[in-house]
PDB file of N, CA and C in Angstrom:
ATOM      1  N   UNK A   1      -8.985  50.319 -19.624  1.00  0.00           N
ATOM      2  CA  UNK A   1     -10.369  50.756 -19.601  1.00  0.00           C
ATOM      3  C   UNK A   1     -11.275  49.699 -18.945  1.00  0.00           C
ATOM      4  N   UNK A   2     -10.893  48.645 -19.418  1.00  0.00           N
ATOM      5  CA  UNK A   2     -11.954  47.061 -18.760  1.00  0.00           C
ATOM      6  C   UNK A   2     -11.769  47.245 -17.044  1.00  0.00           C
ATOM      7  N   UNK A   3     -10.534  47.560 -17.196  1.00  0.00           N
ATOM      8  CA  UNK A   3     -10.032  47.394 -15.742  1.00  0.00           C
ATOM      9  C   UNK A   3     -10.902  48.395 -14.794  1.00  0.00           C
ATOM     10  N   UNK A   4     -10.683  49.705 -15.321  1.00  0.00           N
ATOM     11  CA  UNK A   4     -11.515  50.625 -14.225  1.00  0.00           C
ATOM     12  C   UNK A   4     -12.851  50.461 -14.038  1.00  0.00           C
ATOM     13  N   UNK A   5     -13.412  49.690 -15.517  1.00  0.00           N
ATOM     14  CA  UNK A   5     -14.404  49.016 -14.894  1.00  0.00           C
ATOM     15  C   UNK A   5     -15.198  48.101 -14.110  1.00  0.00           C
ATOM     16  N   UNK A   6     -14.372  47.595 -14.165  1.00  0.00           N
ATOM     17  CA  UNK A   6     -14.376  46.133 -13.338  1.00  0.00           C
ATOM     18  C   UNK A   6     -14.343  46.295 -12.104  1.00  0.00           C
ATOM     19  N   UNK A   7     -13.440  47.823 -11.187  1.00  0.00           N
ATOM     20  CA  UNK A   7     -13.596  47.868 -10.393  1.00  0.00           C
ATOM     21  C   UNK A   7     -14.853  48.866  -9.807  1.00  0.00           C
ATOM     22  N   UNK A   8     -15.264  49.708 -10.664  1.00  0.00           N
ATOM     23  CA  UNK A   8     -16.397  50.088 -10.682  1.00  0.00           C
ATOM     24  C   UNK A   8     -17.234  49.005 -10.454  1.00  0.00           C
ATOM     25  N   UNK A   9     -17.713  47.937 -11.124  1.00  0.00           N
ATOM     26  CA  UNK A   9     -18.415  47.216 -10.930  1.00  0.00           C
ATOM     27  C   UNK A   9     -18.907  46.889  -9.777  1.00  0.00           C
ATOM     28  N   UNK A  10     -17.104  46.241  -8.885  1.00  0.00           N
ATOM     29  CA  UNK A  10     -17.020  45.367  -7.653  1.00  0.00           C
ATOM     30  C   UNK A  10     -17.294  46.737  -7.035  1.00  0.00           C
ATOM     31  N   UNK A  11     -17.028  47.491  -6.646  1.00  0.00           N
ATOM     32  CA  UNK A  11     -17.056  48.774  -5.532  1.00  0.00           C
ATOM     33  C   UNK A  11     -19.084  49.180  -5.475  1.00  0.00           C
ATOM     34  N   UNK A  12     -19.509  48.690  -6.776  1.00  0.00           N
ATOM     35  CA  UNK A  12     -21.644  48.907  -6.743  1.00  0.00           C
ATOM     36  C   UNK A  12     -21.759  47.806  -6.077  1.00  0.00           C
ATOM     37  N   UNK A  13     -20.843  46.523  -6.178  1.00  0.00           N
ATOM     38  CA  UNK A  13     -21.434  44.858  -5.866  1.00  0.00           C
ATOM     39  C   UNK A  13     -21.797  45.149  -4.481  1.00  0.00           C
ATOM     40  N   UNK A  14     -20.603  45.774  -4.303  1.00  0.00           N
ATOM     41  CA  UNK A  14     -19.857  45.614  -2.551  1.00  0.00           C
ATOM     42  C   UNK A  14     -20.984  47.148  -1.786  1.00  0.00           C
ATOM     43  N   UNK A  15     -21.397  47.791  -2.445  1.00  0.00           N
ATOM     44  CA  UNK A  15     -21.964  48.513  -1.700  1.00  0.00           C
ATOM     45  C   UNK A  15     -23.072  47.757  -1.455  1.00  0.00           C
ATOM     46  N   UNK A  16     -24.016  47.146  -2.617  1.00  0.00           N
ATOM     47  CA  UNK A  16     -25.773  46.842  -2.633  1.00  0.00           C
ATOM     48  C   UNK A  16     -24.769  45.621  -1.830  1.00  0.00           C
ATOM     49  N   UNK A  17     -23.988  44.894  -1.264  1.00  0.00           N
ATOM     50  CA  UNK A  17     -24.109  43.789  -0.622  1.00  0.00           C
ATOM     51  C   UNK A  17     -24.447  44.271   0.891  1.00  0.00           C
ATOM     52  N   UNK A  18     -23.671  45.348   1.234  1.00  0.00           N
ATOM     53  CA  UNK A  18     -23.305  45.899   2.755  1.00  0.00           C
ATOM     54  C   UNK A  18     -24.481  46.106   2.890  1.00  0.00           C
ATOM     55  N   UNK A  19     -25.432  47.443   1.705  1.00  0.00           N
ATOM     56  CA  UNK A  19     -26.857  47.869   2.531  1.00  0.00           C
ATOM     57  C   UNK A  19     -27.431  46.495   2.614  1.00  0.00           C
ATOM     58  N   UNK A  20     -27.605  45.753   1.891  1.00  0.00           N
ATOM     59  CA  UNK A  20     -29.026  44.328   2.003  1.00  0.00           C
ATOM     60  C   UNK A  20     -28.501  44.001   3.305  1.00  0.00           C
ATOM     61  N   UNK A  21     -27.451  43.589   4.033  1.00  0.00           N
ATOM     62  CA  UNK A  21     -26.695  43.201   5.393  1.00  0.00           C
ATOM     63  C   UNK A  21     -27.126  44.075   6.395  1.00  0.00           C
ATOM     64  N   UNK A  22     -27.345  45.132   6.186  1.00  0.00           N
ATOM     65  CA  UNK A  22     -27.245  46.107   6.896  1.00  0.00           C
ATOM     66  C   UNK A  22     -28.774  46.378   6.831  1.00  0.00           C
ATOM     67  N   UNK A  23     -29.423  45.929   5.745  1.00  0.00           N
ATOM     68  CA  UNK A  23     -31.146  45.875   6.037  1.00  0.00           C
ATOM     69  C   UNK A  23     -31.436  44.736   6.614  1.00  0.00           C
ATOM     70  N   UNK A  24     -30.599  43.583   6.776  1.00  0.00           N
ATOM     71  CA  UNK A  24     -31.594  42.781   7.704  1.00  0.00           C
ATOM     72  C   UNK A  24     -31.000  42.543   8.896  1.00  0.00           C
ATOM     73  N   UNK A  25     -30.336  43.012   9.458  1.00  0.00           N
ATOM     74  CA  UNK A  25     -29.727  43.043  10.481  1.00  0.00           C
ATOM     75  C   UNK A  25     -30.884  44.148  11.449  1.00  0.00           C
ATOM     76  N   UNK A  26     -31.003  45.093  10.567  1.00  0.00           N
ATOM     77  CA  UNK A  26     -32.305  46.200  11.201  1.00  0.00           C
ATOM     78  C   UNK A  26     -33.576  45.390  11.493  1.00  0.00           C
ATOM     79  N   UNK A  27     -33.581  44.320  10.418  1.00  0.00           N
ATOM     80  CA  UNK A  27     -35.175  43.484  10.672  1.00  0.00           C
ATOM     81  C   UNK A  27     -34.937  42.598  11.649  1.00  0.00           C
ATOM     82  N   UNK A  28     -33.821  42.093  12.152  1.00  0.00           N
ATOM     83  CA  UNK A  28     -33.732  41.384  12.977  1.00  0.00           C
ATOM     84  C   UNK A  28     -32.614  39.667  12.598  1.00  0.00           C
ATOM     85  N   UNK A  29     -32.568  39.872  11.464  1.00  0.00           N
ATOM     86  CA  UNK A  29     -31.396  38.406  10.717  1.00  0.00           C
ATOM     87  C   UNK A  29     -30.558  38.546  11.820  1.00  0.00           C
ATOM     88  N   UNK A  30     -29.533  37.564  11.716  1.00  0.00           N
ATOM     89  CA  UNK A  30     -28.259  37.308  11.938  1.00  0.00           C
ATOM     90  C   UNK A  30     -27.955  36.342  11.127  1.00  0.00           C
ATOM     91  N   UNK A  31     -26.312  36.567  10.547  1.00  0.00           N
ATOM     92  CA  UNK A  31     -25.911  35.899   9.496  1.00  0.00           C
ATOM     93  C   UNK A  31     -24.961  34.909  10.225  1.00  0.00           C
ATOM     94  N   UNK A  32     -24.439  33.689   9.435  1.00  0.00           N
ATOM     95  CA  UNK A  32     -23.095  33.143   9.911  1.00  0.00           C
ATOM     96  C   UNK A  32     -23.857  31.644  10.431  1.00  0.00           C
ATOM     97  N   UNK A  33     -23.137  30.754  10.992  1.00  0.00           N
ATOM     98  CA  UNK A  33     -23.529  29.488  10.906  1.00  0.00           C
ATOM     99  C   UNK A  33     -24.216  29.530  12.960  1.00  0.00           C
ATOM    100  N   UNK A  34     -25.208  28.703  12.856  1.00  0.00           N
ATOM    101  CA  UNK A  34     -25.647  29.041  14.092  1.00  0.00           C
ATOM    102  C   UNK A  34     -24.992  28.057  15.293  1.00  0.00           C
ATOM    103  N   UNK A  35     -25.059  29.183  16.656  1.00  0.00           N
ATOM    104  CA  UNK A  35     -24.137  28.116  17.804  1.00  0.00           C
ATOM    105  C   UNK A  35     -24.495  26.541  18.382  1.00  0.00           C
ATOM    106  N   UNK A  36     -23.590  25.742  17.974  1.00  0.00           N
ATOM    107  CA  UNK A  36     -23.497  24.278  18.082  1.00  0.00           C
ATOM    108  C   UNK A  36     -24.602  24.094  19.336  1.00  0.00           C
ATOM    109  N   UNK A  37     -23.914  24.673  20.573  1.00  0.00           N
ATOM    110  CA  UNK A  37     -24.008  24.526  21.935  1.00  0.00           C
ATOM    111  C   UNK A  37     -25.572  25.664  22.126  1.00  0.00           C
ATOM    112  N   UNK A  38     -26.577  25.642  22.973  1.00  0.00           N
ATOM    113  CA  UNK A  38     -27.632  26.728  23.175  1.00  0.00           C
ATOM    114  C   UNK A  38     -27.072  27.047  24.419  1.00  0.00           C
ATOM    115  N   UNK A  39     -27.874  28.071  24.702  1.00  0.00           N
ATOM    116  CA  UNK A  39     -27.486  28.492  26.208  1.00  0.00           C
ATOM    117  C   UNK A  39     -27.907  27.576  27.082  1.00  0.00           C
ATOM    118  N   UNK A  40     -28.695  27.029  27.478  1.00  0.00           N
ATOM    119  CA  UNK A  40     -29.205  25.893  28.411  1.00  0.00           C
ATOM    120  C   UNK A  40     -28.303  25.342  28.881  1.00  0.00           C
ATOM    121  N   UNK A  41     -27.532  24.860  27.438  1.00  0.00           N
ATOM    122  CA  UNK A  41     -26.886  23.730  27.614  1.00  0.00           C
ATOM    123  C   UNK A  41     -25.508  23.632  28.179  1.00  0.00           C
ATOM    124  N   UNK A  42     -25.132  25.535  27.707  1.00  0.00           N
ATOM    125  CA  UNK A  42     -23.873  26.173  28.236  1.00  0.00           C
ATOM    126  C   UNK A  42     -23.772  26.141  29.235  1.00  0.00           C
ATOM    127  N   UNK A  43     -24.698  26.724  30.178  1.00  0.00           N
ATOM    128  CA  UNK A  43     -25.175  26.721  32.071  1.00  0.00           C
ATOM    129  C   UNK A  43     -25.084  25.634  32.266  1.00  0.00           C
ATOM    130  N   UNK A  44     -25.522  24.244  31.852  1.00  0.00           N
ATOM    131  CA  UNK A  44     -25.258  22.887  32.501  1.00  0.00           C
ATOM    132  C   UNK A  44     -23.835  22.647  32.504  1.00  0.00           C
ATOM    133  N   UNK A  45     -23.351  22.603  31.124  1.00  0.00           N
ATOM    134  CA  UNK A  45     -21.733  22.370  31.172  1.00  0.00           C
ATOM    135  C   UNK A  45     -20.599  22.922  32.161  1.00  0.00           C
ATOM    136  N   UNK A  46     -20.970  24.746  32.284  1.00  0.00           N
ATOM    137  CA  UNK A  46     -20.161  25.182  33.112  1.00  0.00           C
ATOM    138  C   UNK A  46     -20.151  24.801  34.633  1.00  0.00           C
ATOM    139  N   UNK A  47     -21.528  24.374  34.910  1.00  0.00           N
ATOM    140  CA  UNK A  47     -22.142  23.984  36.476  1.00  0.00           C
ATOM    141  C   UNK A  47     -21.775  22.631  36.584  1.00  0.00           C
ATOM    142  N   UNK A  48     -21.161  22.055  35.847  1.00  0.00           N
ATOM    143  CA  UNK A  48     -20.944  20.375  35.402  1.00  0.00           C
ATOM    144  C   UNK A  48     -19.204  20.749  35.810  1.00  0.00           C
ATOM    145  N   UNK A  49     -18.447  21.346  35.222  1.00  0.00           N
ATOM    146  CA  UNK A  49     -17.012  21.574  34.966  1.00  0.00           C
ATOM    147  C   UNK A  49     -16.741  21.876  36.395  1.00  0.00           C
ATOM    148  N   UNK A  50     -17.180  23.166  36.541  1.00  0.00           N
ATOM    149  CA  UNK A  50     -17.179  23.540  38.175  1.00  0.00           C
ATOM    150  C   UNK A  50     -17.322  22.466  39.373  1.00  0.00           C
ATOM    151  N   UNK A  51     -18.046  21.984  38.976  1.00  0.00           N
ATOM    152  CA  UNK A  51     -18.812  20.843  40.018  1.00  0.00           C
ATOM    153  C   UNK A  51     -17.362  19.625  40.051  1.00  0.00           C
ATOM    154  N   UNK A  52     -16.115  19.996  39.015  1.00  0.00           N
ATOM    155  CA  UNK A  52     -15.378  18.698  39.166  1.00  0.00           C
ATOM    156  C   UNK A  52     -15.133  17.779  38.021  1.00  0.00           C
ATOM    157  N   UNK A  53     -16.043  17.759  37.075  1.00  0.00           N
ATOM    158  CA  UNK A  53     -16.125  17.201  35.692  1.00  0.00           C
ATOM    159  C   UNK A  53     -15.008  17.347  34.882  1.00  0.00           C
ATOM    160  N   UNK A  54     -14.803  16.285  34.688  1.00  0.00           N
ATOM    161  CA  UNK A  54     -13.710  16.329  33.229  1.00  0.00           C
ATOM    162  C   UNK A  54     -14.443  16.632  31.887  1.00  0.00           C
ATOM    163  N   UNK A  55     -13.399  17.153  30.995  1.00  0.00           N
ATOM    164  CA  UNK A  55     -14.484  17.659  29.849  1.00  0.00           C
ATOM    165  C   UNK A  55     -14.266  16.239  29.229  1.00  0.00           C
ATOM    166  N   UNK A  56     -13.670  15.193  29.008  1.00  0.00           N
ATOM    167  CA  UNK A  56     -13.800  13.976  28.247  1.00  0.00           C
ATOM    168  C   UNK A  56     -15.203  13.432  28.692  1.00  0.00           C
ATOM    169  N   UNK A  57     -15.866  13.865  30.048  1.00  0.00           N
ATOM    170  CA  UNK A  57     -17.058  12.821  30.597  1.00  0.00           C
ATOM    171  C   UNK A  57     -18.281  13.925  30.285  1.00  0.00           C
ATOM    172  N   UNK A  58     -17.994  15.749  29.989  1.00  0.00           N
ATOM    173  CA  UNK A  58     -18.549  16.524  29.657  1.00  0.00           C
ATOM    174  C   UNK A  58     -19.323  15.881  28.621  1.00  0.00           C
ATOM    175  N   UNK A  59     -18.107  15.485  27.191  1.00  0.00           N
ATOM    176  CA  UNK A  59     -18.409  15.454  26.398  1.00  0.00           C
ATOM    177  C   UNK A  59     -19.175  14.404  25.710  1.00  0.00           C
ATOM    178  N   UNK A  60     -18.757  13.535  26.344  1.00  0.00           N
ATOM    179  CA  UNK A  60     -20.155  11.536  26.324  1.00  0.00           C
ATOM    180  C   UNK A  60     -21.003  12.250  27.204  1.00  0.00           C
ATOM    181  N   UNK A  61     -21.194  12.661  28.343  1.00  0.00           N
ATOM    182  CA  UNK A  61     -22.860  12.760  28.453  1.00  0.00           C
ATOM    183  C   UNK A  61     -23.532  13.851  27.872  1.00  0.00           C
ATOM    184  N   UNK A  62     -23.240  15.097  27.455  1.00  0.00           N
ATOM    185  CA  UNK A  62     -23.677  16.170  26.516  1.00  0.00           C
ATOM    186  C   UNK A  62     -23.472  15.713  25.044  1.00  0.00           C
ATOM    187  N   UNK A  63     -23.042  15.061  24.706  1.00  0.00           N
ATOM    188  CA  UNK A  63     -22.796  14.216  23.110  1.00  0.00           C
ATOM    189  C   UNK A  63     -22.251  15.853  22.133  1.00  0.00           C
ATOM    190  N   UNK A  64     -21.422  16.034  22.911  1.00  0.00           N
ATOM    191  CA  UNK A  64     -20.812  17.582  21.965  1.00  0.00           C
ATOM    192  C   UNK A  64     -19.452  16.754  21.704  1.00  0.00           C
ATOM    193  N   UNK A  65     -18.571  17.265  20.424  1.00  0.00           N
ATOM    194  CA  UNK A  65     -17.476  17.001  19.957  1.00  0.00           C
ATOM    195  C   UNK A  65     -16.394  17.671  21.192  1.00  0.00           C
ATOM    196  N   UNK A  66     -15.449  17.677  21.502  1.00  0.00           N
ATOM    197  CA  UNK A  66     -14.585  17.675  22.566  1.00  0.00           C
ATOM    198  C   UNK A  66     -14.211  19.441  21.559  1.00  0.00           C
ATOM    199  N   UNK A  67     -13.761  19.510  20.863  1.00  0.00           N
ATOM    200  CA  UNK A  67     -12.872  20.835  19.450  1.00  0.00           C
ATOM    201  C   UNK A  67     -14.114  21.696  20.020  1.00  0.00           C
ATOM    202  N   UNK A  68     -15.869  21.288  19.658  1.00  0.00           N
ATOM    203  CA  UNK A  68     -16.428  22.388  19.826  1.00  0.00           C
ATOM    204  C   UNK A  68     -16.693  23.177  21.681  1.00  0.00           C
ATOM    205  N   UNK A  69     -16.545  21.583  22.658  1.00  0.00           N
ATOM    206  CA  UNK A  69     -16.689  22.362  23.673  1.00  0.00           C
ATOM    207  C   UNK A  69     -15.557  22.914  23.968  1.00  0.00           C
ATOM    208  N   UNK A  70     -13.998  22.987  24.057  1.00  0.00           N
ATOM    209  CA  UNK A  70     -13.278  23.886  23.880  1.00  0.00           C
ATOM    210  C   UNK A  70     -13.593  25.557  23.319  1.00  0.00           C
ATOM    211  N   UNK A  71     -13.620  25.339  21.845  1.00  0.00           N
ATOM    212  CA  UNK A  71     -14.176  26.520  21.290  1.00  0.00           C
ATOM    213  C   UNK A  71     -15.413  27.559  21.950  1.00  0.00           C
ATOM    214  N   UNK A  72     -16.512  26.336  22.009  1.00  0.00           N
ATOM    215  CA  UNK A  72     -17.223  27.610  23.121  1.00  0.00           C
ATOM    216  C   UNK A  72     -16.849  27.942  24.466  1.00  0.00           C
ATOM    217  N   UNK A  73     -16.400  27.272  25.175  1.00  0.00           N
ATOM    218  CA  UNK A  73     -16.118  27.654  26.634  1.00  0.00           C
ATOM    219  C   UNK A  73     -14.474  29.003  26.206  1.00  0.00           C
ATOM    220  N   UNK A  74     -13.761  28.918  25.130  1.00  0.00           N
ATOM    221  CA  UNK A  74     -13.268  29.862  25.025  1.00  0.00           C
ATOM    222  C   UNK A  74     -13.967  31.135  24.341  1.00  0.00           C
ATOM    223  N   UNK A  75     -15.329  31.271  23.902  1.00  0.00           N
ATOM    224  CA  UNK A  75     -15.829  31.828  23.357  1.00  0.00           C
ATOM    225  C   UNK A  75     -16.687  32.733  24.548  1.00  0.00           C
ATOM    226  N   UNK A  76     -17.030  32.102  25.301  1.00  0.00           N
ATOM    227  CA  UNK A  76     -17.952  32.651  26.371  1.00  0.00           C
ATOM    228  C   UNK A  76     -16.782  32.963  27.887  1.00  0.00           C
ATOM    229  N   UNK A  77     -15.495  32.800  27.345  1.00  0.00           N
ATOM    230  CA  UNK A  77     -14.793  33.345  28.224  1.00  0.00           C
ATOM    231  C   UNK A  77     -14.686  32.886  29.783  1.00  0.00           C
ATOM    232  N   UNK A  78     -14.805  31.398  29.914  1.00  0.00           N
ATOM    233  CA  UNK A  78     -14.863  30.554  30.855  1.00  0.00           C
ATOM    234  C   UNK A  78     -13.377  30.114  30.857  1.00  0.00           C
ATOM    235  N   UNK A  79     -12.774  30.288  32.652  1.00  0.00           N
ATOM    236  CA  UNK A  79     -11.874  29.558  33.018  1.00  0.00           C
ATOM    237  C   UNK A  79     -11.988  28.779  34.094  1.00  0.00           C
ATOM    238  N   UNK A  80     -11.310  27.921  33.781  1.00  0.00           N
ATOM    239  CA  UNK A  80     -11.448  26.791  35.072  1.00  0.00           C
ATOM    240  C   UNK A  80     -11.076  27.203  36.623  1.00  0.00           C
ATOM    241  N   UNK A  81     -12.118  26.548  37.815  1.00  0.00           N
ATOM    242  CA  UNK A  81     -12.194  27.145  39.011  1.00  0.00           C
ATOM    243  C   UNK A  81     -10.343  27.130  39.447  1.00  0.00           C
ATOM    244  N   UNK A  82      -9.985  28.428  39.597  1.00  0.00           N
ATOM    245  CA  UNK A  82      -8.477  28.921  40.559  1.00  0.00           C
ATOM    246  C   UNK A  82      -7.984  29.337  39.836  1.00  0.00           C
ATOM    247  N   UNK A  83      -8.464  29.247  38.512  1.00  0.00           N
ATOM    248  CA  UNK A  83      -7.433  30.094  37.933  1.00  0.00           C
ATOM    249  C   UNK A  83      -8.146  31.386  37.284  1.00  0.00           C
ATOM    250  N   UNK A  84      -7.379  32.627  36.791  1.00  0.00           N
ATOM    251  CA  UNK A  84      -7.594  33.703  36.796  1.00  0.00           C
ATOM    252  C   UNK A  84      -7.142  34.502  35.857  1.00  0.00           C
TER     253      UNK A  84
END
């Protein structure tokens, strides 16, 4: 008996969690941790890489961790010039 309640419970939690998500997403929120890198800074890097740049010299003059510029340049779907 505890039991079917319990999931009753979680199945009301889980709904009022989705609509509140789903109401501020309509107002304009976004949830989740925000991007390290801005766009600005993305356009310099890629115009930097292109241009010949190693990402070790990317990464001392942009002062980004080496893990995150990886991660975004795979995130924004950047490959290095010739290859395809």
């Amino acid at each position: 008996m505890f039991g079917a309640l319990a999931q009753y419970e979680r199945a009301l939690t889980r709904e009022r969690v989705m609509a509140g998500l789903t109401a501020a997403r309509r107002r304009g929120r976004r949830g989740g941790r925000p991007p390290a890198i801005d766009a600005e800074k993305i356009a310099a890097i890629t115009v930097a890489l292109e241009g010949g740049a190693s990402k070790a010299a990317i990464c001392r003059n942009f002062g980004v961790p080496r893990s995150t510029l990886i991660d975004t340049l795979a995130r924004i779907g950047w490959t290095p010039p010739g290859r395809t």
